[in-house]
N, C-alpha and C. Protein backbone atom coordinates (compact mmCIF):
# COMPACT_ATOMS: atom_id res chain seq x y z
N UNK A 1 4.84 -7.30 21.08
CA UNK A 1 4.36 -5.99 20.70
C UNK A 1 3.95 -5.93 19.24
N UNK A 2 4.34 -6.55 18.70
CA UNK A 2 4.32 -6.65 17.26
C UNK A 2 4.39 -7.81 16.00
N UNK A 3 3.42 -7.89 15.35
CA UNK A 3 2.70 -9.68 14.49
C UNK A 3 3.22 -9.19 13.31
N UNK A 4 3.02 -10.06 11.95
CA UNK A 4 3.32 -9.70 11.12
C UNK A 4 2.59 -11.58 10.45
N UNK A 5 2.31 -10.94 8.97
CA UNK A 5 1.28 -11.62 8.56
C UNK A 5 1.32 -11.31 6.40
N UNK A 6 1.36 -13.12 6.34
CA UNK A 6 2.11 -13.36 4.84
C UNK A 6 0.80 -14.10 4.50
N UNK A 7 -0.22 -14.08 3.34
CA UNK A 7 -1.33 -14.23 3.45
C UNK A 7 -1.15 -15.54 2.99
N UNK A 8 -1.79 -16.41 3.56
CA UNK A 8 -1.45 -18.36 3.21
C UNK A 8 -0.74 -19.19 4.39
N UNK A 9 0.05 -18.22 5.33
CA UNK A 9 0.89 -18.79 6.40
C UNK A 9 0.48 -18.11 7.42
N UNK A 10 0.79 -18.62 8.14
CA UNK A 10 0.59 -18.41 10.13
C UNK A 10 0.58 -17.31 10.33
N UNK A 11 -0.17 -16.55 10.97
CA UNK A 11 0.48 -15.62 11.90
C UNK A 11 1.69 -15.24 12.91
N UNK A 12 2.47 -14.36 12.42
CA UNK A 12 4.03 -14.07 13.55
C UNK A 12 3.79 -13.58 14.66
N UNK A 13 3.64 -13.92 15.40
CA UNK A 13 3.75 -12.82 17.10
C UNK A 13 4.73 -13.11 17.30
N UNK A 14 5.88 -13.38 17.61
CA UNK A 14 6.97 -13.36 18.38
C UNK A 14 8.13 -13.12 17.65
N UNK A 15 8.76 -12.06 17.46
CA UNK A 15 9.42 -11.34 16.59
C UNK A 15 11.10 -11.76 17.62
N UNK A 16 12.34 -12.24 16.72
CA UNK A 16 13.45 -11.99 17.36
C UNK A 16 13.71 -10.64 18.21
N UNK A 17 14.19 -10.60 19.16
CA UNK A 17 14.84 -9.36 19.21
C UNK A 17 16.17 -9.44 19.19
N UNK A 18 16.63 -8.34 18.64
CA UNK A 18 18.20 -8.26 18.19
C UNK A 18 18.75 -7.11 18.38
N UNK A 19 18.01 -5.94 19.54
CA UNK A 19 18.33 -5.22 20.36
C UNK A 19 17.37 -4.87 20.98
N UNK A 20 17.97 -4.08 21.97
CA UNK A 20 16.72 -3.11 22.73
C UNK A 20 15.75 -2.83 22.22
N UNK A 21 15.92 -2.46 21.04
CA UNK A 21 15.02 -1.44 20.35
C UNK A 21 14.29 -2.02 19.17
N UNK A 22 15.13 -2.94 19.06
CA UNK A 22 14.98 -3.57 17.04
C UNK A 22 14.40 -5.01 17.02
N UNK A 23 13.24 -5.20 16.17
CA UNK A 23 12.80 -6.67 16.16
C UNK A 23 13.06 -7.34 14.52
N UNK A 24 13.48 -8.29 14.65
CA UNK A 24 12.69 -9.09 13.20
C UNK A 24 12.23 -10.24 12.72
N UNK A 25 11.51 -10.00 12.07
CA UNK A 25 10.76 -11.66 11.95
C UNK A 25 11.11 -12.17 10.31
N UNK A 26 11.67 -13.80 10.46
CA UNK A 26 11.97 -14.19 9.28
C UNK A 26 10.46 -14.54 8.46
N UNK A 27 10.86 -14.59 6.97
CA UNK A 27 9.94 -15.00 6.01
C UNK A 27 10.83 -15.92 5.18
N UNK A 28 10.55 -16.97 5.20
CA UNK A 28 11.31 -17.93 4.00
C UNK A 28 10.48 -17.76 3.25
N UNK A 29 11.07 -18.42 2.12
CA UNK A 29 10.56 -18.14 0.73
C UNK A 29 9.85 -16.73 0.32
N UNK A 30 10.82 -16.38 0.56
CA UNK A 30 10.09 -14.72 0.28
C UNK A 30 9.89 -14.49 -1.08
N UNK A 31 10.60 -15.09 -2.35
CA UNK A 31 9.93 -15.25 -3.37
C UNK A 31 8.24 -15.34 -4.08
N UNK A 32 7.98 -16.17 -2.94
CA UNK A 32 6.14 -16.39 -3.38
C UNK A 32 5.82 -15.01 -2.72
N UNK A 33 6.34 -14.11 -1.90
CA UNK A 33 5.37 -13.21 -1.30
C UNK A 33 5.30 -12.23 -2.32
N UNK A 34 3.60 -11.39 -2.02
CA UNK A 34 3.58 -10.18 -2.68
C UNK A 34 3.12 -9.07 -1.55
N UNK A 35 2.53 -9.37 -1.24
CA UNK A 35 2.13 -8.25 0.58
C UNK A 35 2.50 -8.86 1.89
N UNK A 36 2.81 -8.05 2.57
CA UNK A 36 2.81 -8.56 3.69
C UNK A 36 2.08 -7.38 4.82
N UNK A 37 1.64 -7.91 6.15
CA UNK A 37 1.19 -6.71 7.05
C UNK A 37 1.73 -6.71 7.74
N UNK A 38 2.09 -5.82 8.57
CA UNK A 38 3.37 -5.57 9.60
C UNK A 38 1.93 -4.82 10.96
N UNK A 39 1.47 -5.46 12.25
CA UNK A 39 1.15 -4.78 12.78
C UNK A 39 1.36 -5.11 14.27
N UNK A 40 0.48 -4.26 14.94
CA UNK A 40 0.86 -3.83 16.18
C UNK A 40 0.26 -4.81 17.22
N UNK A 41 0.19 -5.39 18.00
CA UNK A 41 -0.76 -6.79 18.53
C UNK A 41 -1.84 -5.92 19.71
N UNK A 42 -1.49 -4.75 20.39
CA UNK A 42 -2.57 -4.16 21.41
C UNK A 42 -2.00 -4.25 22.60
N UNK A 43 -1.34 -4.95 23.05
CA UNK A 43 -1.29 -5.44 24.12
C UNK A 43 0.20 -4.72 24.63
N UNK A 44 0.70 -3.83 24.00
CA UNK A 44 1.92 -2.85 24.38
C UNK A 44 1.71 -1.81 23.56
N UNK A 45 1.22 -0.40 23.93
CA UNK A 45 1.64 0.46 22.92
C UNK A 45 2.76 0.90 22.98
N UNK A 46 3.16 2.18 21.79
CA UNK A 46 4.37 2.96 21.92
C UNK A 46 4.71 3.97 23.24
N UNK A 47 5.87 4.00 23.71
CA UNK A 47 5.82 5.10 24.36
C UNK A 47 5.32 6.27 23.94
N UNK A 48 5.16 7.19 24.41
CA UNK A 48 4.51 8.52 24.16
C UNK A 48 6.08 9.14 23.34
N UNK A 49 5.51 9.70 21.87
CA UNK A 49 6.31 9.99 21.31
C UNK A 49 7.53 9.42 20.26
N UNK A 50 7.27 7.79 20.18
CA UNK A 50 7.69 7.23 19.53
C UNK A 50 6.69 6.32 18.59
N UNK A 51 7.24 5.60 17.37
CA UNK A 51 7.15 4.78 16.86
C UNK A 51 7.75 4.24 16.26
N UNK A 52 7.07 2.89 14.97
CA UNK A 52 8.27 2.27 14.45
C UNK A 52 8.37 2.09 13.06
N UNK A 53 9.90 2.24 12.37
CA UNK A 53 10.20 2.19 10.91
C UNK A 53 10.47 0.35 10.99
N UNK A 54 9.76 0.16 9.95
CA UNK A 54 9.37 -1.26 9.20
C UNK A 54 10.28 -1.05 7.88
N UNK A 55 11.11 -2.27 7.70
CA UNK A 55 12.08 -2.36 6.87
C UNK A 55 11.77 -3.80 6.44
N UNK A 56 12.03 -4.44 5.25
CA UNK A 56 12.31 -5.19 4.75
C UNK A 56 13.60 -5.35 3.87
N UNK A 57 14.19 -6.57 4.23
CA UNK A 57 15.66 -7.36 3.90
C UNK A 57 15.78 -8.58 3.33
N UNK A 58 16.56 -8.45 2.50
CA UNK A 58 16.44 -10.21 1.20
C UNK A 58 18.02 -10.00 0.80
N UNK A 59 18.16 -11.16 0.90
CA UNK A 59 19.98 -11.46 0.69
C UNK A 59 20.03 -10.54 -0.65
N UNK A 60 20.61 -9.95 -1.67
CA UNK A 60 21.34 -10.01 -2.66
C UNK A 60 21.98 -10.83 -3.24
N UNK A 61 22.15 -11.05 -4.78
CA UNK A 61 23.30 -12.13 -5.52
C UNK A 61 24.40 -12.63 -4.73
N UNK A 62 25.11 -11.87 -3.63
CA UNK A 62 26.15 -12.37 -3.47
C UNK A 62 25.78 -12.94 -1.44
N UNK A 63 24.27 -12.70 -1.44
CA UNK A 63 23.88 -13.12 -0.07
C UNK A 63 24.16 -11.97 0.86
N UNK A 64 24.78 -10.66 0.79
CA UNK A 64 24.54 -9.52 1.30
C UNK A 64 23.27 -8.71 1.55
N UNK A 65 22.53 -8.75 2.98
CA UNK A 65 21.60 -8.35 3.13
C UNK A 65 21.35 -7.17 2.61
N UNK A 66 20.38 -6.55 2.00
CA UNK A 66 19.30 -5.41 1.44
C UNK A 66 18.45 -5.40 2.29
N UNK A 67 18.53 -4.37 2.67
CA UNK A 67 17.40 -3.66 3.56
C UNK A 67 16.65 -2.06 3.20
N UNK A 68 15.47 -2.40 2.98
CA UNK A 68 14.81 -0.74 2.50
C UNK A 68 13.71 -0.75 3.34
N UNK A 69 13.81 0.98 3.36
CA UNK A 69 12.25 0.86 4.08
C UNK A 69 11.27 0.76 3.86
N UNK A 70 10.17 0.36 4.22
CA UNK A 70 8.71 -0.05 3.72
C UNK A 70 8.13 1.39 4.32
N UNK A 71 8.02 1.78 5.43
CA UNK A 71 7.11 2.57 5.91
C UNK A 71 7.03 2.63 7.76
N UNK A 72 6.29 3.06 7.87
CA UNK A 72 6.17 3.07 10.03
C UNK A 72 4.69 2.65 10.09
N UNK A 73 4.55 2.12 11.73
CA UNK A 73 3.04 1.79 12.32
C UNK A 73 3.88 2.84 13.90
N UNK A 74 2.66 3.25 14.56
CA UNK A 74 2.24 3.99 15.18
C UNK A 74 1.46 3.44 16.17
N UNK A 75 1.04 4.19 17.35
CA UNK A 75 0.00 4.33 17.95
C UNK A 75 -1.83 4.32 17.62
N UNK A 76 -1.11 6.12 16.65
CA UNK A 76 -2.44 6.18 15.45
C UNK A 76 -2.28 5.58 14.53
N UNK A 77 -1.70 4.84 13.98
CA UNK A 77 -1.71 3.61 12.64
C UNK A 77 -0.98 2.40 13.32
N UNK A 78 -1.81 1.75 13.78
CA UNK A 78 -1.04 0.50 14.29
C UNK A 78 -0.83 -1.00 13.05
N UNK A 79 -1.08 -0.74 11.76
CA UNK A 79 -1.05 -1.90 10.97
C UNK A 79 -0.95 -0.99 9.48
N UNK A 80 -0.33 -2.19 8.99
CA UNK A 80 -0.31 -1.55 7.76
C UNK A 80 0.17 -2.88 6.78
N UNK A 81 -0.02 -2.44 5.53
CA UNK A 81 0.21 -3.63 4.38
C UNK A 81 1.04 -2.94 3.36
N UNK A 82 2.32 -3.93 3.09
CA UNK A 82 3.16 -3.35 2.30
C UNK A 82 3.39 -4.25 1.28
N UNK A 83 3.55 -3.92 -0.05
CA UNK A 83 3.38 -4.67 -1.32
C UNK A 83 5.06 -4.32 -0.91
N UNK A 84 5.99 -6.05 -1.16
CA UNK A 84 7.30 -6.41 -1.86
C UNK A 84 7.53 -7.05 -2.28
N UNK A 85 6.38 -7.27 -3.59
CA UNK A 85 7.19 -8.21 -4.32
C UNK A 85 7.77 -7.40 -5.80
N UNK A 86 7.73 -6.41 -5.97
CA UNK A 86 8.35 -5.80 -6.50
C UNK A 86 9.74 -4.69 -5.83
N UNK A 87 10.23 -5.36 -4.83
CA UNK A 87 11.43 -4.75 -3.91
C UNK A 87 12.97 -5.33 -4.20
N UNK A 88 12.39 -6.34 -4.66
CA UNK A 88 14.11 -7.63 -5.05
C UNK A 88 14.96 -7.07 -5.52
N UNK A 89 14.45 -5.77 -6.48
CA UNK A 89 15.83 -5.85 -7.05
C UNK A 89 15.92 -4.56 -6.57
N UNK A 90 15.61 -3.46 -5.87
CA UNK A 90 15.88 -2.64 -5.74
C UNK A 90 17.21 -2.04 -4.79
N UNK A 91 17.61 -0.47 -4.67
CA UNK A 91 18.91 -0.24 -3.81
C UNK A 91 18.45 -0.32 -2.54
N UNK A 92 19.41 -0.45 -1.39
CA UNK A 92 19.59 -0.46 0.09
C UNK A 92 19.56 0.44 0.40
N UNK A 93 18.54 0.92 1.19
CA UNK A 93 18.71 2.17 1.87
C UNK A 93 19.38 2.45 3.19
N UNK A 94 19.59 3.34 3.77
CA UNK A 94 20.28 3.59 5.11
C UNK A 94 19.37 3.18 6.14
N UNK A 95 19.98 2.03 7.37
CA UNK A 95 18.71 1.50 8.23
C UNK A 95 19.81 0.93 9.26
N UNK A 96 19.24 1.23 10.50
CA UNK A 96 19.78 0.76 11.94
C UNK A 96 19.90 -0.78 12.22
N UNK A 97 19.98 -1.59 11.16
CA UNK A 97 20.14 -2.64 11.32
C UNK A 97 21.94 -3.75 10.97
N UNK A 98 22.24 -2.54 9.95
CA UNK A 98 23.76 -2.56 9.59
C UNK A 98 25.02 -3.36 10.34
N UNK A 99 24.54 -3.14 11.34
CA UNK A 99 25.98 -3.60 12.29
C UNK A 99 25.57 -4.78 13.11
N UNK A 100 24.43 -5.10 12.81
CA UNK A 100 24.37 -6.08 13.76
C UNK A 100 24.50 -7.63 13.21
N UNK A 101 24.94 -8.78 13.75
CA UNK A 101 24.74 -9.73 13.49
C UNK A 101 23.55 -10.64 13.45
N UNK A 102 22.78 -10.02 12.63
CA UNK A 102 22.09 -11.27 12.49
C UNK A 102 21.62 -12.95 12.01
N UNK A 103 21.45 -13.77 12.62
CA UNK A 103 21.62 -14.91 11.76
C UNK A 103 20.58 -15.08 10.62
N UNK A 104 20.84 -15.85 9.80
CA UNK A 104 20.16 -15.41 8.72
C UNK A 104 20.07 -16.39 7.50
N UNK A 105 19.66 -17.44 7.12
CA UNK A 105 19.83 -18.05 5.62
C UNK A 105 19.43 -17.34 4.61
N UNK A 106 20.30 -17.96 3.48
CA UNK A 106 20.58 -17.26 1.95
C UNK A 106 19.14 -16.90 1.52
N UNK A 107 17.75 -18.23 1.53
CA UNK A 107 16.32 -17.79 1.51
C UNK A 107 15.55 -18.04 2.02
N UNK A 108 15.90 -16.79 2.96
CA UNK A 108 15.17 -16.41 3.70
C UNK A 108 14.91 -14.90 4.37
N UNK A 109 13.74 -14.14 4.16
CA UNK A 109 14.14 -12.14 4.22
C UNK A 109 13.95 -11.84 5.54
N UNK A 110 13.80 -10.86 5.75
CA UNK A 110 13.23 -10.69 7.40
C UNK A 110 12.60 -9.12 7.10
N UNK A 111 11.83 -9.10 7.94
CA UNK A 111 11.21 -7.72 8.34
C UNK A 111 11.62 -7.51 9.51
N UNK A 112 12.35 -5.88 9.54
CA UNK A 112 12.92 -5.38 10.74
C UNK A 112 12.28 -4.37 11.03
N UNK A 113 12.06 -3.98 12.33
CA UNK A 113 11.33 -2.82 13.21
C UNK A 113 11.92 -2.43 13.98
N UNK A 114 11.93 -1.46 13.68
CA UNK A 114 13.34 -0.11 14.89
C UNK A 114 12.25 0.94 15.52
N UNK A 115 12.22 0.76 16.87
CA UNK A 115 11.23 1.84 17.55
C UNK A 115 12.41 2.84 17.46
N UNK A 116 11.71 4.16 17.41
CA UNK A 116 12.73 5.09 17.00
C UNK A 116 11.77 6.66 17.69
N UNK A 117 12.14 7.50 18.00
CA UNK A 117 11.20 8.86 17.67
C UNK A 117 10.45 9.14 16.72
N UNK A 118 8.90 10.05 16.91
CA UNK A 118 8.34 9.68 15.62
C UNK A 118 8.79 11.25 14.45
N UNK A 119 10.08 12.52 15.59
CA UNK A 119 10.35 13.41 14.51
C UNK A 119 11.21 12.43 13.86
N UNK A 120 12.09 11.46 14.03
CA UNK A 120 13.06 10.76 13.27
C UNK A 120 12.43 10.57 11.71
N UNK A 121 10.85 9.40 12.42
CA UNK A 121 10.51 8.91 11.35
C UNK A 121 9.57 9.94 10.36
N UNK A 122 9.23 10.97 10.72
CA UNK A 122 8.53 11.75 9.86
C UNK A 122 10.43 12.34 8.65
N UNK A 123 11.38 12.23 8.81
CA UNK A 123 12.21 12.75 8.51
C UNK A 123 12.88 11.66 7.07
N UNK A 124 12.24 10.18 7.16
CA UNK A 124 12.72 8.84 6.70
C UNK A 124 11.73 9.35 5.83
N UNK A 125 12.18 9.01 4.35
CA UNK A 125 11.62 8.65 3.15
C UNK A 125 11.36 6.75 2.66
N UNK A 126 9.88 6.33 2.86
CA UNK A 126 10.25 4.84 2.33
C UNK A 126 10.11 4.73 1.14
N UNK A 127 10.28 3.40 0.47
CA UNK A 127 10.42 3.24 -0.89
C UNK A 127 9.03 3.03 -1.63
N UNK A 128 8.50 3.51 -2.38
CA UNK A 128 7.97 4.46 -2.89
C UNK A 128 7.05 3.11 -3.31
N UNK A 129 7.75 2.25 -3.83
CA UNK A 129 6.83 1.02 -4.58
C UNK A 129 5.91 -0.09 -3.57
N UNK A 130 6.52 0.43 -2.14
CA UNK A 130 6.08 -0.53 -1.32
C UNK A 130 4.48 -0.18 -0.34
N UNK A 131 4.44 1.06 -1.23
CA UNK A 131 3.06 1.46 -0.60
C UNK A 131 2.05 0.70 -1.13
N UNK A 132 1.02 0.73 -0.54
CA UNK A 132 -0.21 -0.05 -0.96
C UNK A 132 -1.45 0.58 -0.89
N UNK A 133 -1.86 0.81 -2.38
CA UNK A 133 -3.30 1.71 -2.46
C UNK A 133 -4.18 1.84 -1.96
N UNK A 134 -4.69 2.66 -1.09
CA UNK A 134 -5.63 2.65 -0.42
C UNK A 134 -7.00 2.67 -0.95
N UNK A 135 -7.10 2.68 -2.57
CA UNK A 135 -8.09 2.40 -3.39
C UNK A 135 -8.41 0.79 -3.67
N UNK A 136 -8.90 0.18 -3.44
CA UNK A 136 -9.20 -1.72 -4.16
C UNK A 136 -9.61 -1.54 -5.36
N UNK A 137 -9.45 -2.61 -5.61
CA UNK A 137 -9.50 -2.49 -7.54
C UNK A 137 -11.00 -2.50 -7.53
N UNK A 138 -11.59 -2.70 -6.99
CA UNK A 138 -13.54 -2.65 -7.94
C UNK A 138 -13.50 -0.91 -7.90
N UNK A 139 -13.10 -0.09 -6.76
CA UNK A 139 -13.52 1.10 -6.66
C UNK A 139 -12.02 1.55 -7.86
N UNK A 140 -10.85 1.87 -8.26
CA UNK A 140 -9.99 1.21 -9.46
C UNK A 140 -11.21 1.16 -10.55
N UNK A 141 -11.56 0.31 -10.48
CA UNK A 141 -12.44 0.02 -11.83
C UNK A 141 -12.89 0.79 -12.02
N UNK A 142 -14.13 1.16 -11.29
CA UNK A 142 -15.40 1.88 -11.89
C UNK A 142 -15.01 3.38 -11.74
N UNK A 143 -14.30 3.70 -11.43
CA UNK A 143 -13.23 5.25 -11.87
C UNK A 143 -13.02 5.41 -13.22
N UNK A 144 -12.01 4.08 -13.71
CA UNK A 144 -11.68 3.93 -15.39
C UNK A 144 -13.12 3.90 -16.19
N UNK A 145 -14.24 2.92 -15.62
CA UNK A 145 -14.96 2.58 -16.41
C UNK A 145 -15.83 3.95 -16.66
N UNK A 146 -16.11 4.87 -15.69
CA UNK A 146 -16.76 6.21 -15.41
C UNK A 146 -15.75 7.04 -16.90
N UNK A 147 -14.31 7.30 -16.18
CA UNK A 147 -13.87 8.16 -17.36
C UNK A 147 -13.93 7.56 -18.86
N UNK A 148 -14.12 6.72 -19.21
CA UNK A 148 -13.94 5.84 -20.30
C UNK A 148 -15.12 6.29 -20.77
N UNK A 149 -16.29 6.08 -19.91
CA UNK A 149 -18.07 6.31 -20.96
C UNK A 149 -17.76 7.70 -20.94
N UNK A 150 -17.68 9.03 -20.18
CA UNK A 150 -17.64 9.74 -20.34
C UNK A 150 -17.02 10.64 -21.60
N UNK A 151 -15.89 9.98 -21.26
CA UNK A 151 -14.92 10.42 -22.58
C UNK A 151 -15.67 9.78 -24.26
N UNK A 152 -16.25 8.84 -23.79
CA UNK A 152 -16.36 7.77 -25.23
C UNK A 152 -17.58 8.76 -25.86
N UNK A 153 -18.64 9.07 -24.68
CA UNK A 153 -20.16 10.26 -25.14
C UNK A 153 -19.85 11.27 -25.67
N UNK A 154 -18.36 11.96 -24.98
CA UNK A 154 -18.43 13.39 -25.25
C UNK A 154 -17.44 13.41 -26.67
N UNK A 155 -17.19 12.62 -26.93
CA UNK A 155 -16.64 12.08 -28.17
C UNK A 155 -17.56 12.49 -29.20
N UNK A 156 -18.94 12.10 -29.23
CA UNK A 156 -19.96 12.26 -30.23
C UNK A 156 -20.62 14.11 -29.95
N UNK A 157 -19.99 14.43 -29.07
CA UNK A 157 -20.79 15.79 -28.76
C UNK A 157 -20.50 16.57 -30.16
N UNK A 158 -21.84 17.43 -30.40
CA UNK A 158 -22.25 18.40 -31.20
C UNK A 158 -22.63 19.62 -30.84
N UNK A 159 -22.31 20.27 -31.90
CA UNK A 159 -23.56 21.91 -31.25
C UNK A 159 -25.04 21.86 -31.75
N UNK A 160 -26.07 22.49 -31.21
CA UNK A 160 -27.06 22.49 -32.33
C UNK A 160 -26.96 22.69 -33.56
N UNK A 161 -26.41 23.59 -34.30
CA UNK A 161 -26.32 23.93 -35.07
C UNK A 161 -25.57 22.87 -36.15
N UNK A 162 -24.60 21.95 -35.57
CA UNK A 162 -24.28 20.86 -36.17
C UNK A 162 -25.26 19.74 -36.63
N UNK A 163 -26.44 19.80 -35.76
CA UNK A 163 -26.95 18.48 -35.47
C UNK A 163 -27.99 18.37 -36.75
N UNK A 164 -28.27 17.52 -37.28
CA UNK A 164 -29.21 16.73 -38.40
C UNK A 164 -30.10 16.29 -37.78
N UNK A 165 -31.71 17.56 -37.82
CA UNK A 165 -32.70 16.44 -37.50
C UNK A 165 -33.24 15.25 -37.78
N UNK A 166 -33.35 14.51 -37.05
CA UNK A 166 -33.61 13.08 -37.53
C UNK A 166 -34.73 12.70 -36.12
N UNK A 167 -35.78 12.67 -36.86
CA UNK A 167 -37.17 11.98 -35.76
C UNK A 167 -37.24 10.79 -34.71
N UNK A 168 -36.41 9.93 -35.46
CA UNK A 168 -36.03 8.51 -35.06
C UNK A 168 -35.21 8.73 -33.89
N UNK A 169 -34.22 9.53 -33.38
CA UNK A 169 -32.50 9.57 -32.65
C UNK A 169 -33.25 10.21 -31.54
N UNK A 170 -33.05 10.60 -30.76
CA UNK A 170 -32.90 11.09 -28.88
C UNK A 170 -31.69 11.31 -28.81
N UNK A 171 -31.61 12.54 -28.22
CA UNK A 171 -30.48 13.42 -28.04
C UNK A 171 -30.91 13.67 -26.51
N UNK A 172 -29.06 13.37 -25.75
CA UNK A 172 -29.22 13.85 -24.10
C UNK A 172 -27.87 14.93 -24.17
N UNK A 173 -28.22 15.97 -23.45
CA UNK A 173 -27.79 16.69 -23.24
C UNK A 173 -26.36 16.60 -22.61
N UNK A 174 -25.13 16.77 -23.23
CA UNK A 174 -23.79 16.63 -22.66
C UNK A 174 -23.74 17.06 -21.08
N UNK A 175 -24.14 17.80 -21.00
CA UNK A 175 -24.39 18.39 -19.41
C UNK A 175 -24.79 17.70 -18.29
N UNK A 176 -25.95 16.72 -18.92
CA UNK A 176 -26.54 16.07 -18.34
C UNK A 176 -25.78 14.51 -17.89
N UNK A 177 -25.17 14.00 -19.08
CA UNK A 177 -24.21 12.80 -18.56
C UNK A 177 -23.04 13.37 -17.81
N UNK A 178 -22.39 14.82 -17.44
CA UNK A 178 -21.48 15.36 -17.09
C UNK A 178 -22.17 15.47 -15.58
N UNK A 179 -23.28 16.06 -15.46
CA UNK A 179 -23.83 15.56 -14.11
C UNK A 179 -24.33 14.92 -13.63
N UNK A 180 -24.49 13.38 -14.15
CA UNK A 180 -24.87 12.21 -13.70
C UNK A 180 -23.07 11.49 -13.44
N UNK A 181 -22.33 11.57 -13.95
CA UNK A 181 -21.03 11.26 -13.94
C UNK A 181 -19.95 12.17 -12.55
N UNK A 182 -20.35 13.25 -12.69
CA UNK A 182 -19.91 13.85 -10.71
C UNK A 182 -21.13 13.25 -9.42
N UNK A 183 -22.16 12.97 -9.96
CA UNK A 183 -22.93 12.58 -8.42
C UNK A 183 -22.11 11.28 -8.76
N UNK A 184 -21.95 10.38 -9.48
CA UNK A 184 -21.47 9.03 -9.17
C UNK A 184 -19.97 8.90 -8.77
N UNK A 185 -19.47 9.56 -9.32
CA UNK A 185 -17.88 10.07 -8.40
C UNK A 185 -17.76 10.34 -6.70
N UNK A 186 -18.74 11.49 -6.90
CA UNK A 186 -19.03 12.21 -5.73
C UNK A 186 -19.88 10.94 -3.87
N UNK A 187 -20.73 10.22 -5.14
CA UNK A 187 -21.08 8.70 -4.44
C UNK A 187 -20.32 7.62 -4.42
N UNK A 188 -19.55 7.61 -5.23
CA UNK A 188 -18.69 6.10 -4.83
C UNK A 188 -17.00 6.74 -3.94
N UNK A 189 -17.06 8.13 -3.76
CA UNK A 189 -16.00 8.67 -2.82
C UNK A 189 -16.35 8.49 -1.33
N UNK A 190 -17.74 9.09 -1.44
CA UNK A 190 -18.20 8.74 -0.11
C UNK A 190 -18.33 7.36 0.82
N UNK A 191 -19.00 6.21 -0.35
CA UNK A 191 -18.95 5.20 -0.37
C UNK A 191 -18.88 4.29 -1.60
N UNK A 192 -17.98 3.32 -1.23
CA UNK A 192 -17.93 2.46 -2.31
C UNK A 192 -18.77 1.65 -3.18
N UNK A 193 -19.48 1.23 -2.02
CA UNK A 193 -20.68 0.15 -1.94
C UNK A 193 -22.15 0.62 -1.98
N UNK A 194 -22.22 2.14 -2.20
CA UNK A 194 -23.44 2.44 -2.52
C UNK A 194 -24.51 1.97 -3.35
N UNK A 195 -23.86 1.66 -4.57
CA UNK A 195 -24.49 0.64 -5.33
C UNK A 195 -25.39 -0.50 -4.92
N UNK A 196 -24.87 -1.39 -3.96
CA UNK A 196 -25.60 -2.35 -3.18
C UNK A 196 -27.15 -1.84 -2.60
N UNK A 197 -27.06 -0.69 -2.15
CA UNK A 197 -28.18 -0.49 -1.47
C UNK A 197 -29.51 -0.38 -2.71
């Protein structure tokens, strides 16, 4: 029912199960990881009315599993990508995986999936760092690079009454880079890649 995918290594389809309900798939060396995707394979959906909380687990100093949540996949969101490599050191949150025995080496983490109800999971808070921007850095960029000229022009803004004629200089109207600067917002929201065309 469910793959999971460490970018450089294999693809997971076949997840332990370690209950009815609960799957997980090991990652050694979870050190080198920084994303991972947790998704749904097609070929089983959820029952009507459920889905599943995605957790990730890494021994602690003393080899005591940590487990927090990353987030849920769904029916209507069947995949998703969760940044942990900034999770190591963080606290354990509360997760249905607690009591069970799992086997497990010192390095090596696992991602666990608990099909659960989906009022449960609308009710679960995940950890906050493990989301992953739905912005990519070129569209990132040219946001900064947009407020940056903008800010840098209106920096030099004057009133008329300030201004020193000078024959030589061309003067554009603040207004005017202020509305060339929302259609390009307004265009790279719509699409990213407008540019290309």
């Amino acid at each position: 029912m469910f793959g999971c995918l460490v970018a450089g290594r294999l693809v997971q389809t076949v997840a332990q199960q370690v209950a009815e309900d609960k799957f997980v798939f090991d990652l050694p060396d979870y050190q080198s990881i920084n994303h991972v995707v947790v998704f749904m394979l097609g070929t089983v959906p959820f029952p009507d009315g459920m889905g599943g909380s995605v957790y990730f687990s890494y021994p602690d100093s003393s080899g005591t599993p940590v487990w927090q949540l990353l987030g849920f996949v769904t029916n209507e969101k069947p995949s998703v990508i969760f940044k942990i490599s900034g999770l190591k050191s963080g606290e354990s949150s509360q997760h249905p995986f607690g009591a069970m025995n799992i086997i497990r080496t010192p390095a090596v983490a696992q991602i666990g999936i608990s099909v659960e109800l989906l009022d449960n999971l609308a009710q679960q808070t995940p950890v906050g760092s493990a989301a992953v921007s739905q912005i990519d850095s070129f569209t990132q960029f040219t946001q900064k690079m947009l407020d940056s000229f903008y800010n840098f022009a209106s920096s030099f803004a004057v009133s008329q009454a300030q201004m020193t004629p000078s024959p030589s200089e061309v003067f554009i109207p603040a207004n005017v880079i202020l509305k060339w600067y929302e259609n390009f917002q307004r265009r790279l929201s719509q699409n990213p890649h407008f540019w290309k065309t």
